[in-house]
C-alpha atoms as a PDB file:
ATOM      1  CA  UNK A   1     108.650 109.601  99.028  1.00  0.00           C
ATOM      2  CA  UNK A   2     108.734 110.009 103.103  1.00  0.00           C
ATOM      3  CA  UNK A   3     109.935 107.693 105.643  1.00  0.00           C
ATOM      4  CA  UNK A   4     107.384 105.948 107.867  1.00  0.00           C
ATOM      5  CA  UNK A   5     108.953 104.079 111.100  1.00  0.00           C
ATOM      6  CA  UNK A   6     106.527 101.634 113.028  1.00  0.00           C
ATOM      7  CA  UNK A   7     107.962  99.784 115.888  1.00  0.00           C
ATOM      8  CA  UNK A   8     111.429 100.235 114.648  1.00  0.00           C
ATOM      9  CA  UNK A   9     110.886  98.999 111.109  1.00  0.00           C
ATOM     10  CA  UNK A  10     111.613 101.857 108.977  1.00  0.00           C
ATOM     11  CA  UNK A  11     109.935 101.659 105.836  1.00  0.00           C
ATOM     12  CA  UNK A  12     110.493 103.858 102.371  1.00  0.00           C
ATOM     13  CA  UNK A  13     107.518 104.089 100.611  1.00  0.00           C
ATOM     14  CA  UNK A  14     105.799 105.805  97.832  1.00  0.00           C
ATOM     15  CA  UNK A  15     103.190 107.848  98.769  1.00  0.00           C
ATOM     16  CA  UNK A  16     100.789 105.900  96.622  1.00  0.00           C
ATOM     17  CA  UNK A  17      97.143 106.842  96.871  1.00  0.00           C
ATOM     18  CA  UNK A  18      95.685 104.391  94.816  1.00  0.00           C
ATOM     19  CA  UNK A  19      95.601 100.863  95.263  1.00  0.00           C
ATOM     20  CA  UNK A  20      95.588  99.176  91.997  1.00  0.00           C
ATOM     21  CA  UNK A  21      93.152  97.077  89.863  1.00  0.00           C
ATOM     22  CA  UNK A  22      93.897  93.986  88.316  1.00  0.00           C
ATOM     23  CA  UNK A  23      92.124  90.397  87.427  1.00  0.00           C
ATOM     24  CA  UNK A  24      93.929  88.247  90.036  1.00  0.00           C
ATOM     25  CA  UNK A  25      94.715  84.518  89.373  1.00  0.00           C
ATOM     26  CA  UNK A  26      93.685  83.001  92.329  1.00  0.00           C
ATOM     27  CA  UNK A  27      94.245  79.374  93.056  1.00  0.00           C
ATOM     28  CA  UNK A  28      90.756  76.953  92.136  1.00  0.00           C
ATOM     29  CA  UNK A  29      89.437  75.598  95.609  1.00  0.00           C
ATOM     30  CA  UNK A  30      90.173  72.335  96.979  1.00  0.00           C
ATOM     31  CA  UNK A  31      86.360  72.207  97.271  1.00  0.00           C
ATOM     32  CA  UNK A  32      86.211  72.564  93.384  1.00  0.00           C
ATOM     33  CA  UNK A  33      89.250  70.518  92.418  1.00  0.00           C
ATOM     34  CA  UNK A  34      88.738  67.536  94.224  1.00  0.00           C
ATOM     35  CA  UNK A  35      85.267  67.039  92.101  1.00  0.00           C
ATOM     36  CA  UNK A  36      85.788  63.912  89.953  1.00  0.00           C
ATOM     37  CA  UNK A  37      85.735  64.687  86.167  1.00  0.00           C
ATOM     38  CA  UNK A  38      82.280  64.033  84.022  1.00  0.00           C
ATOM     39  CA  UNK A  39      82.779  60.416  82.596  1.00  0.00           C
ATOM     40  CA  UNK A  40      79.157  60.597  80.557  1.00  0.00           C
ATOM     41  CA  UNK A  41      76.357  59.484  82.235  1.00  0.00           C
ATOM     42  CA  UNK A  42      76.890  54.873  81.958  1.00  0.00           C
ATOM     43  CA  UNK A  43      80.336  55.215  83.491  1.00  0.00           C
ATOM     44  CA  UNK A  44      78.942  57.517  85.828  1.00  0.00           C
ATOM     45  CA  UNK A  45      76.170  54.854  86.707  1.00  0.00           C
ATOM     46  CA  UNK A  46      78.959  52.424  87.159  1.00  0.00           C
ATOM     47  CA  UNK A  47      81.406  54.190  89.588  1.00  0.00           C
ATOM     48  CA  UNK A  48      81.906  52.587  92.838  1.00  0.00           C
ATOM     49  CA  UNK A  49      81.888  53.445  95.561  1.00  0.00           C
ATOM     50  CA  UNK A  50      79.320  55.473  93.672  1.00  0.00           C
ATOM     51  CA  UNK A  51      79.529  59.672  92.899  1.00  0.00           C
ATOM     52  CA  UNK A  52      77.140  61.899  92.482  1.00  0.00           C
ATOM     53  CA  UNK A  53      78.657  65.697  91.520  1.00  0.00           C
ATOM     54  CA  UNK A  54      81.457  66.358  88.586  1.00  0.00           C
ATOM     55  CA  UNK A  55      83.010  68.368  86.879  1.00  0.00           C
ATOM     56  CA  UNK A  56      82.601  68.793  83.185  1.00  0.00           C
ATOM     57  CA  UNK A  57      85.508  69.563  81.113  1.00  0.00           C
ATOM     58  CA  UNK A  58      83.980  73.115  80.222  1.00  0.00           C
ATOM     59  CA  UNK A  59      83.728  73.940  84.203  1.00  0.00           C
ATOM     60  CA  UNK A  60      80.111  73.037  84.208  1.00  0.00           C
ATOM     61  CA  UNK A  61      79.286  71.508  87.180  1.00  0.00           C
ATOM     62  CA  UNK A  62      76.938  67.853  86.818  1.00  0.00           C
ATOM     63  CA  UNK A  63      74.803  66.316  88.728  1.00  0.00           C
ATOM     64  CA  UNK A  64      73.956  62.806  88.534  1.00  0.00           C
ATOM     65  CA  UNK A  65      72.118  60.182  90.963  1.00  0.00           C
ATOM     66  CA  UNK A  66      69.707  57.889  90.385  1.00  0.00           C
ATOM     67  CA  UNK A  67      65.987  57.948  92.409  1.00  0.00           C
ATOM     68  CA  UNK A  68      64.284  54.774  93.828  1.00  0.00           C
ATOM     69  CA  UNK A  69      61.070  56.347  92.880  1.00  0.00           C
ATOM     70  CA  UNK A  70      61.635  55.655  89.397  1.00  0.00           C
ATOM     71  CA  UNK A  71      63.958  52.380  89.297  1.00  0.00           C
ATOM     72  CA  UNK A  72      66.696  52.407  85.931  1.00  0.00           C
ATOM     73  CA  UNK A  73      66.104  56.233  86.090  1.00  0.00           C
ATOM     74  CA  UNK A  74      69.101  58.898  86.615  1.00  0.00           C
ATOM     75  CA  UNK A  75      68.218  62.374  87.369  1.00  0.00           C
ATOM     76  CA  UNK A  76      71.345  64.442  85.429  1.00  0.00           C
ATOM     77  CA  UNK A  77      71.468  67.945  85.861  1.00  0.00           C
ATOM     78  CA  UNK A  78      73.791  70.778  85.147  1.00  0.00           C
ATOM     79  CA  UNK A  79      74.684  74.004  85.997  1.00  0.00           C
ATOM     80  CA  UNK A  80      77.070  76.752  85.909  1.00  0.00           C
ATOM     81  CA  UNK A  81      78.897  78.485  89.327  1.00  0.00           C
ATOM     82  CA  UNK A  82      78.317  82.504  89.609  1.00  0.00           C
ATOM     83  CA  UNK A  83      81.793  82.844  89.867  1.00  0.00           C
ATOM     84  CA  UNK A  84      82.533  83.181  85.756  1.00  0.00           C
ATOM     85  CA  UNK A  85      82.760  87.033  86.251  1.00  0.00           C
ATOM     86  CA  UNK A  86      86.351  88.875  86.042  1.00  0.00           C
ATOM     87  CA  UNK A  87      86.129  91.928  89.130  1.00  0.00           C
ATOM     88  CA  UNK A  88      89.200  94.284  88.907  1.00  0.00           C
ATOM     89  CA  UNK A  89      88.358  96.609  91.957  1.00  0.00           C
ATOM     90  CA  UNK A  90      90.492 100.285  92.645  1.00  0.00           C
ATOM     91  CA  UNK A  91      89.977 101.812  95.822  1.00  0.00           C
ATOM     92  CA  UNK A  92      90.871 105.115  97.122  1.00  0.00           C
ATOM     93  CA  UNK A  93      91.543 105.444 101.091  1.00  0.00           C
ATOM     94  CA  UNK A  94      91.000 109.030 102.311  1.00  0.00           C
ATOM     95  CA  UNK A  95      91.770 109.879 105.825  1.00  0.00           C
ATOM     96  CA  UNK A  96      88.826 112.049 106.964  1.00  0.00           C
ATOM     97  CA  UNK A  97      89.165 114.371 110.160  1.00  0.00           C
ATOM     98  CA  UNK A  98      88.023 117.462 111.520  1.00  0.00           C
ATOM     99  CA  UNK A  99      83.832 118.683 111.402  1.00  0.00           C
ATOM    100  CA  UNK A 100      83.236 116.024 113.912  1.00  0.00           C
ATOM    101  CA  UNK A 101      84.335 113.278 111.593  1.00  0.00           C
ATOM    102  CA  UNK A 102      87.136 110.379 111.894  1.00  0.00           C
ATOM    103  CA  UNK A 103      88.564 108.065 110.327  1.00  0.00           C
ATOM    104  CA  UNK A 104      88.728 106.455 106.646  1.00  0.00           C
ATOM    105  CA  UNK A 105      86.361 106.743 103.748  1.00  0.00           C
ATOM    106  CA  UNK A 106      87.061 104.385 101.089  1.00  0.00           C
ATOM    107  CA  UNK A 107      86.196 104.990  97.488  1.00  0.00           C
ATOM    108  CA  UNK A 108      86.148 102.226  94.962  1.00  0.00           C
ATOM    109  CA  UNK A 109      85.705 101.762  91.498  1.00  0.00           C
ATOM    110  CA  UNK A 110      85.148  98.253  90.137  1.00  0.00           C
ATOM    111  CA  UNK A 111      85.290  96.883  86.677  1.00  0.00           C
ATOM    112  CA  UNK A 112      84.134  93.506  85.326  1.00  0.00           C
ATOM    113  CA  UNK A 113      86.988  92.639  82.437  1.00  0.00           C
ATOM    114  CA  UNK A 114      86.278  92.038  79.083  1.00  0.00           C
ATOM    115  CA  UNK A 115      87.368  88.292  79.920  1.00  0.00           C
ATOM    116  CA  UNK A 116      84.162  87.522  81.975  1.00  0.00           C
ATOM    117  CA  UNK A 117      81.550  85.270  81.116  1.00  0.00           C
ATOM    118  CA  UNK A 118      78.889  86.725  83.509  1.00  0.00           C
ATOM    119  CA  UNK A 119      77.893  90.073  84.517  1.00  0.00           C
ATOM    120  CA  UNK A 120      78.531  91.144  87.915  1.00  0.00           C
ATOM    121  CA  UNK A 121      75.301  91.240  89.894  1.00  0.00           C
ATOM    122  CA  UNK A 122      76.632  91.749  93.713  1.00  0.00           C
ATOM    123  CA  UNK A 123      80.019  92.292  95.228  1.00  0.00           C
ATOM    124  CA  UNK A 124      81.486  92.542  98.588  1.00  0.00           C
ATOM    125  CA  UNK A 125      84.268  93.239 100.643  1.00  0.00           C
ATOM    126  CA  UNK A 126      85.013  90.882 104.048  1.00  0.00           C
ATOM    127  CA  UNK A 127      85.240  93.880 106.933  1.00  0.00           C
ATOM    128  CA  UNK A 128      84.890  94.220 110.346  1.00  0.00           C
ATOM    129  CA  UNK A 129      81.424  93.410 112.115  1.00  0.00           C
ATOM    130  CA  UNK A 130      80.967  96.593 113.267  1.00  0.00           C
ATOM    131  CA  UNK A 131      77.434  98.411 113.125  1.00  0.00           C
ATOM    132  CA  UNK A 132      79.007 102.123 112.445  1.00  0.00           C
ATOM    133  CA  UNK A 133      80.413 101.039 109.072  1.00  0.00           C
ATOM    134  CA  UNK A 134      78.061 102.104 106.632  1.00  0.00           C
ATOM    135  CA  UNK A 135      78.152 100.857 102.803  1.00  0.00           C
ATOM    136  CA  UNK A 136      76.584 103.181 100.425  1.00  0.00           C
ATOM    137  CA  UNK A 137      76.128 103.859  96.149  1.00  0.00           C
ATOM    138  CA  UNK A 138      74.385 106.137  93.847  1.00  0.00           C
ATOM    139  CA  UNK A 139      72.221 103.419  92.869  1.00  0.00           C
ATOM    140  CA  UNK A 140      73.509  99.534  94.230  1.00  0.00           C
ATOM    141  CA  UNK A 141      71.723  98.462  97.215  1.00  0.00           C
ATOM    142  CA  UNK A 142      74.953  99.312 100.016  1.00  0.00           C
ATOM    143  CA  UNK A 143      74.625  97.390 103.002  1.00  0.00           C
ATOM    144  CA  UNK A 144      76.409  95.942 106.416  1.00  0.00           C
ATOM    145  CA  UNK A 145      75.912  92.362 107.003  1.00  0.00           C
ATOM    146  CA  UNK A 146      77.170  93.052 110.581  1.00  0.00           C
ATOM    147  CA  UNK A 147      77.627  89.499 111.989  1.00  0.00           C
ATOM    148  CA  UNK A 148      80.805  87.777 111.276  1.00  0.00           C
ATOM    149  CA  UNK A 149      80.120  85.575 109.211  1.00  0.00           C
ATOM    150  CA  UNK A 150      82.222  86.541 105.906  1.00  0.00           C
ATOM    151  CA  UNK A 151      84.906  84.239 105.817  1.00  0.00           C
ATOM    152  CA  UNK A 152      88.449  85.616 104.611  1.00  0.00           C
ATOM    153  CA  UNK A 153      88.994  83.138 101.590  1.00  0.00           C
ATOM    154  CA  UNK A 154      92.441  84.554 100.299  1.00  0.00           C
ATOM    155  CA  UNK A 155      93.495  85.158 104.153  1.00  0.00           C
ATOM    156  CA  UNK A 156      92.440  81.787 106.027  1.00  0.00           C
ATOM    157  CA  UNK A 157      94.614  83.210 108.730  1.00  0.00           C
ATOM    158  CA  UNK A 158      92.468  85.829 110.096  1.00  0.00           C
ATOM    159  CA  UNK A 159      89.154  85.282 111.470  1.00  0.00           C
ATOM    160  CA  UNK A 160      85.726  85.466 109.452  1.00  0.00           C
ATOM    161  CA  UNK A 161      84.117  89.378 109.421  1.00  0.00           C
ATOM    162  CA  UNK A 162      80.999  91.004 107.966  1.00  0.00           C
ATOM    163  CA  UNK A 163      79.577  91.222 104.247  1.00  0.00           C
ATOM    164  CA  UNK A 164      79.872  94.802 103.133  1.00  0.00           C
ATOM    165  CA  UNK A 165      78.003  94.137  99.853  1.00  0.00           C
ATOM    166  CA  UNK A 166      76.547  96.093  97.004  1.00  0.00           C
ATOM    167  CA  UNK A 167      73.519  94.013  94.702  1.00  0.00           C
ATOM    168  CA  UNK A 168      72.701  95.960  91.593  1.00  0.00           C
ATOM    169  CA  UNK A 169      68.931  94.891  92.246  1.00  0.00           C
ATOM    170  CA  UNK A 170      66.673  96.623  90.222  1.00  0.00           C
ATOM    171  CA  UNK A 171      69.678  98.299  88.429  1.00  0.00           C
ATOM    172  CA  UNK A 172      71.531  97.286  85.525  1.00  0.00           C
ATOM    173  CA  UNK A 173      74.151  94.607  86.339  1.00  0.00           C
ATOM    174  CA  UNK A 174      77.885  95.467  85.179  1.00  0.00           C
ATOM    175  CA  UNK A 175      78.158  93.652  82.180  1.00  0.00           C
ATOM    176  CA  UNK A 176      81.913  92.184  80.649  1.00  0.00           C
ATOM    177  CA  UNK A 177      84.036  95.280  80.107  1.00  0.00           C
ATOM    178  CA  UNK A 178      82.150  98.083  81.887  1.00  0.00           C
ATOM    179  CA  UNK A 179      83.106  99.201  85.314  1.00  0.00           C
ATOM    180  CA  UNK A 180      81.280 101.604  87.569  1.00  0.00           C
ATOM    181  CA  UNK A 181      82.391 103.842  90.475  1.00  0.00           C
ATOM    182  CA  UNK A 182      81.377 105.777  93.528  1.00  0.00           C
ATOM    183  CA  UNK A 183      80.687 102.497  95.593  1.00  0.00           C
ATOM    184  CA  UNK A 184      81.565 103.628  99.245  1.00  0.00           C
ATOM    185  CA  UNK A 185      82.380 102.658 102.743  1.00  0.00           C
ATOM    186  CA  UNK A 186      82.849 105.340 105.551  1.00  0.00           C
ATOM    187  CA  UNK A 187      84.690 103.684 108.844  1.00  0.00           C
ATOM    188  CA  UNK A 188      86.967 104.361 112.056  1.00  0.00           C
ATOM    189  CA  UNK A 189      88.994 101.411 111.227  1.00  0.00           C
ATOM    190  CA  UNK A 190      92.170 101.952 109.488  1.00  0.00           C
ATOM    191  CA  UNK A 191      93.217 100.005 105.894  1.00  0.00           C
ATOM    192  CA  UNK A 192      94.401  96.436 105.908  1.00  0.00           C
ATOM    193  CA  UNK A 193      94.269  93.924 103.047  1.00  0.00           C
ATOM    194  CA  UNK A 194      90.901  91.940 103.050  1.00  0.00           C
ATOM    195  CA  UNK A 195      88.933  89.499 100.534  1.00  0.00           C
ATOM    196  CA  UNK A 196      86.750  90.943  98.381  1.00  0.00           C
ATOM    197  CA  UNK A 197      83.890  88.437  96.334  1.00  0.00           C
ATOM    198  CA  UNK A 198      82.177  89.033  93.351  1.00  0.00           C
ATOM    199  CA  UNK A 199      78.982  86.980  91.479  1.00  0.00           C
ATOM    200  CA  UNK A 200      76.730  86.683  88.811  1.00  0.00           C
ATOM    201  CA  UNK A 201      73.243  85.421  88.724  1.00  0.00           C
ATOM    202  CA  UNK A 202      73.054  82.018  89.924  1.00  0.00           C
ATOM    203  CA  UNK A 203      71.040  79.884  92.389  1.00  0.00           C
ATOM    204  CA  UNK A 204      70.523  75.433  92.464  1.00  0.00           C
ATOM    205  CA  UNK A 205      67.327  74.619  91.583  1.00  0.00           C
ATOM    206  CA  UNK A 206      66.136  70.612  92.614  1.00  0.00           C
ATOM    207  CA  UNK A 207      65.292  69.250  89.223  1.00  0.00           C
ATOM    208  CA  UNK A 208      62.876  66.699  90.816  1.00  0.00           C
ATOM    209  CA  UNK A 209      61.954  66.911  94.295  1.00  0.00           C
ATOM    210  CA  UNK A 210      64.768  66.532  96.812  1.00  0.00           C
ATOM    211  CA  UNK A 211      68.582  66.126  95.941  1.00  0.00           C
ATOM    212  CA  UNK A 212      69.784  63.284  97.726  1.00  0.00           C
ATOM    213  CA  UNK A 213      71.966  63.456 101.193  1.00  0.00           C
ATOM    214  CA  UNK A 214      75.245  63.049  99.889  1.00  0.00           C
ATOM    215  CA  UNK A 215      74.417  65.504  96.818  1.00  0.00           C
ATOM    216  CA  UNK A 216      73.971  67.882  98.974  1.00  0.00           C
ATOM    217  CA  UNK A 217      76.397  67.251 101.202  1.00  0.00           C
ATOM    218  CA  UNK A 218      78.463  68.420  98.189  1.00  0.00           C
ATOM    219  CA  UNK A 219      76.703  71.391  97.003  1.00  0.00           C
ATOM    220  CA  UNK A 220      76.654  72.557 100.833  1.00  0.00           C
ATOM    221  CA  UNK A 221      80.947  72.904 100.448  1.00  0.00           C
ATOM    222  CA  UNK A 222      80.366  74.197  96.455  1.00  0.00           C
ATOM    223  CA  UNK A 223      78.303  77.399  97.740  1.00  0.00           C
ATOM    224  CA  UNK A 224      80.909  78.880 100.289  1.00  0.00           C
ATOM    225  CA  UNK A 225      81.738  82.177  99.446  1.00  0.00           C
ATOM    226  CA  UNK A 226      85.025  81.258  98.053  1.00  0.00           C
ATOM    227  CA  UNK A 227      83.935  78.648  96.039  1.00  0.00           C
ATOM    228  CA  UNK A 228      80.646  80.003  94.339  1.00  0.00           C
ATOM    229  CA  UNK A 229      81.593  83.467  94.215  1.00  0.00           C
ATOM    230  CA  UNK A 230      84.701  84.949  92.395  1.00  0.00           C
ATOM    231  CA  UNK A 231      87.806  85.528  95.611  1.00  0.00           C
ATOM    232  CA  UNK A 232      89.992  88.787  95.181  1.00  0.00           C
ATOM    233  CA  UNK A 233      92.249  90.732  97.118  1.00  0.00           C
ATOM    234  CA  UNK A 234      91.900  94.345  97.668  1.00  0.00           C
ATOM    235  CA  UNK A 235      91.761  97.043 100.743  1.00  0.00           C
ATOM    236  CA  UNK A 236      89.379  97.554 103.520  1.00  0.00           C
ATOM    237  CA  UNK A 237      88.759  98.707 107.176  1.00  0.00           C
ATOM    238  CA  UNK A 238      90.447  96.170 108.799  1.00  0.00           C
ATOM    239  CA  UNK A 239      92.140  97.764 111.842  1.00  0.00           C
ATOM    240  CA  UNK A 240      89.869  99.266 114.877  1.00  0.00           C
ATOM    241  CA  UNK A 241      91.488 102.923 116.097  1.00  0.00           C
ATOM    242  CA  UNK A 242      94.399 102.533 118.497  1.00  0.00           C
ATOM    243  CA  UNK A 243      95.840  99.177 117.389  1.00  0.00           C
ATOM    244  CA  UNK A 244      99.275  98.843 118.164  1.00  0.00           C
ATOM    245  CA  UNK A 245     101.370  99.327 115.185  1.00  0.00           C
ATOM    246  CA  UNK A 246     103.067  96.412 116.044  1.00  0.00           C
ATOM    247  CA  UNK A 247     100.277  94.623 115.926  1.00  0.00           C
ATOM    248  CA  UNK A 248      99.323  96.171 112.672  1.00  0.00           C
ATOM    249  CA  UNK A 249     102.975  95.108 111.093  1.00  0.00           C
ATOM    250  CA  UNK A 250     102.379  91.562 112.457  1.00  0.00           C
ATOM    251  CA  UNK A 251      99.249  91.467 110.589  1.00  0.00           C
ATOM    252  CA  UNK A 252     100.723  92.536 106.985  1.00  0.00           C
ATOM    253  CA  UNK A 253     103.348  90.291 107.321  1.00  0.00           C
ATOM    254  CA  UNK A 254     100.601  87.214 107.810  1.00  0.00           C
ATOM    255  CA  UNK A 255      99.009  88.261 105.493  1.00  0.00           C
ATOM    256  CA  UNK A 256     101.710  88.322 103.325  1.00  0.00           C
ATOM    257  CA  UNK A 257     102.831  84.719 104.187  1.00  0.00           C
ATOM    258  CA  UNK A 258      99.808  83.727 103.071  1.00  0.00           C
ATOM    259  CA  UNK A 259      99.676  85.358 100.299  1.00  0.00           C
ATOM    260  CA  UNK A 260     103.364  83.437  99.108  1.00  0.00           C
ATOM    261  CA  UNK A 261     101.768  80.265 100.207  1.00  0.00           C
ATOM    262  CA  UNK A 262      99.256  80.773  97.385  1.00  0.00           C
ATOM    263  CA  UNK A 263     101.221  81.831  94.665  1.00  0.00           C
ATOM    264  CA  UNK A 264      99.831  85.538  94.745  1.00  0.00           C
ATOM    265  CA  UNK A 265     102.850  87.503  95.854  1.00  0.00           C
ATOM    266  CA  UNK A 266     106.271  85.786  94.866  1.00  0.00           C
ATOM    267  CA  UNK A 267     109.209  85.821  98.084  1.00  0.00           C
ATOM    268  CA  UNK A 268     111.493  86.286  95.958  1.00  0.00           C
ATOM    269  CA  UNK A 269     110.036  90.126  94.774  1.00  0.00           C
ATOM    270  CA  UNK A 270     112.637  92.165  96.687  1.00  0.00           C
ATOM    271  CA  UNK A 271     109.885  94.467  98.471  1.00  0.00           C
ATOM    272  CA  UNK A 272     108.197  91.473  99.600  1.00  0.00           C
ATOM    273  CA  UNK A 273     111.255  90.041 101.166  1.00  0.00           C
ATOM    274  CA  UNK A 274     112.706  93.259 102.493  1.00  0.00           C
ATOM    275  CA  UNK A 275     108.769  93.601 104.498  1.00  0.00           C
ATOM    276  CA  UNK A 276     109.346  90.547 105.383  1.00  0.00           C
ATOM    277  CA  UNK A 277     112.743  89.507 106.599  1.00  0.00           C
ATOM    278  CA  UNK A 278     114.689  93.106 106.978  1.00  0.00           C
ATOM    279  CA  UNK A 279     114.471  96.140 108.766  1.00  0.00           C
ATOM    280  CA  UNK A 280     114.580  99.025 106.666  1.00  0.00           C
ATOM    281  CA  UNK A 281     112.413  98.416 103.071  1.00  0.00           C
ATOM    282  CA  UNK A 282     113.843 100.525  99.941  1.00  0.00           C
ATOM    283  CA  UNK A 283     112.756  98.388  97.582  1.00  0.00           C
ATOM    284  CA  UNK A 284     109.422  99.804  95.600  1.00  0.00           C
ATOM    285  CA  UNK A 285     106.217  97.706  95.281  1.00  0.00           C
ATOM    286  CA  UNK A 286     106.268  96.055  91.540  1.00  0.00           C
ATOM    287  CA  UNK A 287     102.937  94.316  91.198  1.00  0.00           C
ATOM    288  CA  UNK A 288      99.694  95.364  91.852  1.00  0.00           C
ATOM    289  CA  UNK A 289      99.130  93.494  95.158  1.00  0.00           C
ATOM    290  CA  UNK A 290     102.519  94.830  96.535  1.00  0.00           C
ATOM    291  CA  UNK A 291     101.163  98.379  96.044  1.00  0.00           C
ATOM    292  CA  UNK A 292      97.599  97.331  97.805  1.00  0.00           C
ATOM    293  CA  UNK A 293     100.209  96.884 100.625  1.00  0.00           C
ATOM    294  CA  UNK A 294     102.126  99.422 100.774  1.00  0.00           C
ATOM    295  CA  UNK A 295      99.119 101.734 100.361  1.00  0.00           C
ATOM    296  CA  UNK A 296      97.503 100.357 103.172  1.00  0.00           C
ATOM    297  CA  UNK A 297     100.269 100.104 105.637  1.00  0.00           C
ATOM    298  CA  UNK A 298     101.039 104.130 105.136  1.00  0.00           C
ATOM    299  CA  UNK A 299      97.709 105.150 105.512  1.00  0.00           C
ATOM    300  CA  UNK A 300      97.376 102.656 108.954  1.00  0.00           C
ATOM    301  CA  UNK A 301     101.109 103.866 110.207  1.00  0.00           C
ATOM    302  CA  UNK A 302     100.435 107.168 109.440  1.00  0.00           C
ATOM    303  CA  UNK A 303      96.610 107.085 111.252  1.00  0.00           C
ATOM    304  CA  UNK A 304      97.975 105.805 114.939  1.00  0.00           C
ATOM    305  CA  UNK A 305     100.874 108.685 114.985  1.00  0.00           C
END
């Protein structure tokens, strides 16, 4: 253990180099929750003022409208999010210098558990938009969305940042229970905690011609990233060179408020509440999330000394 002291917060932490893996419990979307439950398709036809996308009691999502092309007719069709996939992601931060080289190399390994439905066909991880950041594999497609776009689903604090995304494509996908490694991003900016997604197959196809307006008013909210893909939290460039650590404490400890607000870190864990509310933190991370953070605040701390 060493002592790291950022802006006068002195903080006692393990010198962890791993920041853990496990299938996190995330809270279902207000986007998904608020969809009605599937009556069958009469009391469907009867609703008023009149709906048009469910939710099955198996998670399948329905469809169900009727057409004026074909009067007494109801177009009902069904189909399942990407999101039934189970991504437990490890990453390894290494501080690179020295041979004309800077900053952070991360190293992640990511398994899909044996309690997914789907295989995993893409991933990503929400980063800065920065065009130097470059996302590489052995054999996934690696690649940097650039524009910020990305939002940060688990962190709806912080503003949106780029897709740094690996497809399988023509490879193998990563089927329930396997997990694969060496998927890499090399970057100047220092660790923070980010949102990583991760999907199977899946796509909407119109079962005959158009959906209607409202239909897809709702399948619009149903495909944002946090909705149609499976949310996680894990570690990522997140900090350019030079930030303040101040600025960098100020950061962990939104994100960490957010964090409590969703029911993924608990206040009352005593290293969450000694970050939080005290000045010196001797209490050691517990759960896997708590040593995400301490992992990544070290390795940021220790980068702008």
């Amino acid at each position: 253990m060493r002592s790291v002291r950022a802006s006068g917060l002195l903080f006692l932490i393990a010198l962890a180099t791993t920041c853990s893996a496990q299938v996190q419990v995330v809270p279902t979307p207000a986007e998904l929750s608020s969809l009605p439950l599937w009556p069958g398709e009469q009391a469907a036809a009867k609703l008023s003022p009149p709906r048009y996308v469910f939710r099955d009691a198996n998670g399948e999502i329905v469809v169900s409208y009727a057409t004026s092309e074909k009067p007494g007719h109801r177009v009902l069709y069904r189909f399942w999010l990407p999101n039934r996939v189970a991504p437990e992601v490890t990453v390894f931060p290494v501080r690179v210098e020295g041979s004309g080289k800077s900053g952070f190399i991360y190293n992640y390994k990511l398994r899909n558990a044996p309690g997914a439905i789907s295989t995993i066909a893409d991933w990503s991880i929400v980063g800065p938009a920065n065009q130097q950041i470059t996302v590489s594999h052995p054999a996934w497609k690696g690649s940097n969305a650039r524009v910020p776009v990305a939002p940060q689903g688990l962190l709806p604090n912080e503003p949106a940042g780029a897709y740094l995304i690996w497809r399988a494509s023509g490879e193998p996908q990563l089927s329930p229970g396997q997990e694969l490694g060496d998927f890499t991003i090399e970057s100047k900016f220092l660790p923070g905690l980010t949102t990583g997604y991760a999907e199977g197959d899946g796509v909407i196809r119109e079962p005959e011609g158009e959906f209607p307006e409202p239909v897809v008013d709702v399948l619009t909210r149903l495909q944002r990233a946090y909705v149609w893909q499976k949310p996680f939290l894990t570690v990522g460039p997140r900090f350019a060179p030079g930030t303040p650590r101040a600025e960098i404490l100020a950061a962990f400890r939104r994100d960490m408020a957010s964090l409590i607000d969703e029911g993924l870190l608990s206040a009352e864990s005593p290293y969450v509440h000694e970050f939080m509310e005290t000045s010196v933190v001797k209490a050691q991370p517990q759960s896997p999330i708590e040593n995400d953070i301490a992992t990544a605040f070290r390795a940021s701390v220790a980068a702008v000394h």
